[in-house]
Protein backbone atom coordinates (compact mmCIF):
# COMPACT_ATOMS: atom_id res chain seq x y z
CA UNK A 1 -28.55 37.86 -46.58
CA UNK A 2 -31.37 35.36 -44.98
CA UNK A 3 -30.47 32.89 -48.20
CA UNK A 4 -26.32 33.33 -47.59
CA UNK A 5 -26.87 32.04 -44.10
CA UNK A 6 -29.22 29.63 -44.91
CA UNK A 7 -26.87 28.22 -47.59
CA UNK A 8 -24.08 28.07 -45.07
CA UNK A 9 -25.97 26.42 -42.70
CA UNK A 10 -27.06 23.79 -44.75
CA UNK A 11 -23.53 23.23 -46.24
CA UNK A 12 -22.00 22.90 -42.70
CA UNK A 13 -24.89 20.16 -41.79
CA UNK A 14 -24.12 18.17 -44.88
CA UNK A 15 -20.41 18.27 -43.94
CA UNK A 16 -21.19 17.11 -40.23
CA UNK A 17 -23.23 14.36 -41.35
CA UNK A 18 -20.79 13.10 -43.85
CA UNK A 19 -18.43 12.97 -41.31
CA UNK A 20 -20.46 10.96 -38.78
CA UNK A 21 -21.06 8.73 -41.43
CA UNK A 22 -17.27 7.81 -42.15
CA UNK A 23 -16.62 4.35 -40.93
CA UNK A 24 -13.66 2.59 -39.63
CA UNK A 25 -11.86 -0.79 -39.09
CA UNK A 26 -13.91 -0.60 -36.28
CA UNK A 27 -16.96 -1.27 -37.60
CA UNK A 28 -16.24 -4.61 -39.17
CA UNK A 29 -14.98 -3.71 -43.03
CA UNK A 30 -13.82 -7.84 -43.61
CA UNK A 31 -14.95 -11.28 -42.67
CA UNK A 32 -12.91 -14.36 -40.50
CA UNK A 33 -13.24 -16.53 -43.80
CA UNK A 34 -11.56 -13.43 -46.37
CA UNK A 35 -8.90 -13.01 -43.44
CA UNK A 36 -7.77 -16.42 -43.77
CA UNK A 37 -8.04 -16.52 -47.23
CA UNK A 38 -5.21 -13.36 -46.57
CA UNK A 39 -3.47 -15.22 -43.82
CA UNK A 40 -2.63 -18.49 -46.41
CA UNK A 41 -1.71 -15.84 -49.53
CA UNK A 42 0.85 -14.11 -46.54
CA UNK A 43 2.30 -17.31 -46.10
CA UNK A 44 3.02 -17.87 -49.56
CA UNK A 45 3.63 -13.80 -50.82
CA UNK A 46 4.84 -11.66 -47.62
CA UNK A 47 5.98 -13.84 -44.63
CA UNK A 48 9.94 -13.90 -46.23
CA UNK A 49 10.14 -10.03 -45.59
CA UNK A 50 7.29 -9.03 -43.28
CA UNK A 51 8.19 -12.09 -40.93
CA UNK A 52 5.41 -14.45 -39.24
CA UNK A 53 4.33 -12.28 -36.23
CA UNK A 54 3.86 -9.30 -39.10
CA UNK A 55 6.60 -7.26 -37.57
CA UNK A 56 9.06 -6.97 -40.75
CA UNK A 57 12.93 -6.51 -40.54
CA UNK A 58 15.04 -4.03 -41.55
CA UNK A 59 14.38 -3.82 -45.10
CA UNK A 60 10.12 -4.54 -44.59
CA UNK A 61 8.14 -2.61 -42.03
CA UNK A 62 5.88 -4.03 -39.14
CA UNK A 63 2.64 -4.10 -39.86
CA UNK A 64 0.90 -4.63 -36.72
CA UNK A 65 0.71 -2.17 -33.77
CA UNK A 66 1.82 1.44 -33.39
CA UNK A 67 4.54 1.04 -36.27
CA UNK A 68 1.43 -0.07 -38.53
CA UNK A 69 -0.52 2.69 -36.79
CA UNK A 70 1.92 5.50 -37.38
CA UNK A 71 2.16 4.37 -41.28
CA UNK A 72 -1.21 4.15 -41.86
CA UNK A 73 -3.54 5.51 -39.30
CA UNK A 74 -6.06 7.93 -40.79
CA UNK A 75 -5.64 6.58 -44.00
CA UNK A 76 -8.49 4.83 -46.08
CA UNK A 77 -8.05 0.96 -46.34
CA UNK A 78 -7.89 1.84 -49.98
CA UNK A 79 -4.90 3.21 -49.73
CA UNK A 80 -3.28 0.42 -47.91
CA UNK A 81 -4.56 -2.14 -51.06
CA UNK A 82 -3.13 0.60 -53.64
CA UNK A 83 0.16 0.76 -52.41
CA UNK A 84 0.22 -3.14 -51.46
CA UNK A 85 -0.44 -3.96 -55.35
CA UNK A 86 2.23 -1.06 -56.54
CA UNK A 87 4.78 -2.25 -54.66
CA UNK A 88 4.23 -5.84 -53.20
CA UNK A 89 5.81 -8.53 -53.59
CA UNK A 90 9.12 -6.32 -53.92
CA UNK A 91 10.34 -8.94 -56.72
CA UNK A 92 7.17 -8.66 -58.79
CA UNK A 93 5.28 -6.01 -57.67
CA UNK A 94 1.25 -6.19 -58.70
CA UNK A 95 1.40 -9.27 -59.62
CA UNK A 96 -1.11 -11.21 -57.31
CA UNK A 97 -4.80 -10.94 -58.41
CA UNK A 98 -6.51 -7.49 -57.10
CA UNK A 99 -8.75 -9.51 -54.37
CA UNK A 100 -5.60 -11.27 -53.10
CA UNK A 101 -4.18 -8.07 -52.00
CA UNK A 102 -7.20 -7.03 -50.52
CA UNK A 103 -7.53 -10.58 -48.66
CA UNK A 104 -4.11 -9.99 -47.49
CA UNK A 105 -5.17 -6.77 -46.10
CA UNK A 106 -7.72 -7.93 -44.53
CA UNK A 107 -5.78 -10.64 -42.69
CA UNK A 108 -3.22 -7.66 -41.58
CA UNK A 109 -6.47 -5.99 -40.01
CA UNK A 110 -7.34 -9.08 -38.18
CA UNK A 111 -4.34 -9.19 -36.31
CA UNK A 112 -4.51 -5.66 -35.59
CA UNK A 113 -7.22 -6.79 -33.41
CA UNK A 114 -10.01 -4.84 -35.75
CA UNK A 115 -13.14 -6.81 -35.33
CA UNK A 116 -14.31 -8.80 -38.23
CA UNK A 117 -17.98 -7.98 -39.95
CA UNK A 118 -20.63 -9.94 -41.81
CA UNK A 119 -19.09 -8.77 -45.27
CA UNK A 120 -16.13 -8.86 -46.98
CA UNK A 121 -13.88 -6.26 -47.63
CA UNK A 122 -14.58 -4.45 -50.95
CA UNK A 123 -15.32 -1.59 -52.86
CA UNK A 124 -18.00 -0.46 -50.09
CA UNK A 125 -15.63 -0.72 -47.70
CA UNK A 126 -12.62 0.56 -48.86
CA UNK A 127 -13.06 4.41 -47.75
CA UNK A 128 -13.24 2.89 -44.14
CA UNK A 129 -10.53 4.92 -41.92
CA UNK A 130 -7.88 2.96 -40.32
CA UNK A 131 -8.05 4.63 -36.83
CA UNK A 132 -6.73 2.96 -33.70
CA UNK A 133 -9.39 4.46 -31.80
CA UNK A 134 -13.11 3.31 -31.81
């Protein structure tokens, strides 16, 4: 009985600490320099649908603020890349190179007011939670 409890113990430490351990947007999961290296491929890939400001139109959604949030919030940044190179651009979907999507992704962070970090975003970082609270 002593080793079931002590099994169960340890299991429910190694979840806790796993999930202190999960980062965020918040911690810094891109760089300034790989967001504007998104912000010039949005100009040329995403801005006819998903607008200048980032706020879409009827046929693209926003994404900045609590429409982005609502889409995406709790959801890994890896997801966001995924379904950004299935889909995106609608007219030739997956067909910018993988780091361009995650460039882009990092520029849509950016100006969801996410603070930038010291590296860029990658496969490290991917797992990072989009969460609009720190």
């Amino acid at each position: 009985m002593t080793r079931i409890v002590y099994c169960a113990l340890v299991f429910a430490c190694c979840v806790t600490v796993s999930v202190a351990q999960q980062r965020t947007v918040w911690d810094g999961v891109y760089t300034d320099a790989q967001a504007e290296r998104g912000h010039v491929a949005y100009q040329q890939s995403c801005i006819g649908c998903h607008r200048e400001d980032l706020r879409g139109d009827s046929t693209a959604p926003s994404l900045v603020g609590e429409s982005f949030m609502f889409l995406w919030g709790d959801m890994e940044v890896g997801e966001l890349v995924a379904r950004a190179q299935k889909v995106m651009p609608p007219e030739r979907p997956g067909s910018l190179p993988a780091q361009t999507y995650t460039d882009i992704v990092a520029f849509i962070l950016q100006k969801n007011a996410f603070p930038a970090g010291s590296t860029d975003l990658g496969s490290d970082s991917l797992h990072a939670l989009i969460t609009a609270k720190k």
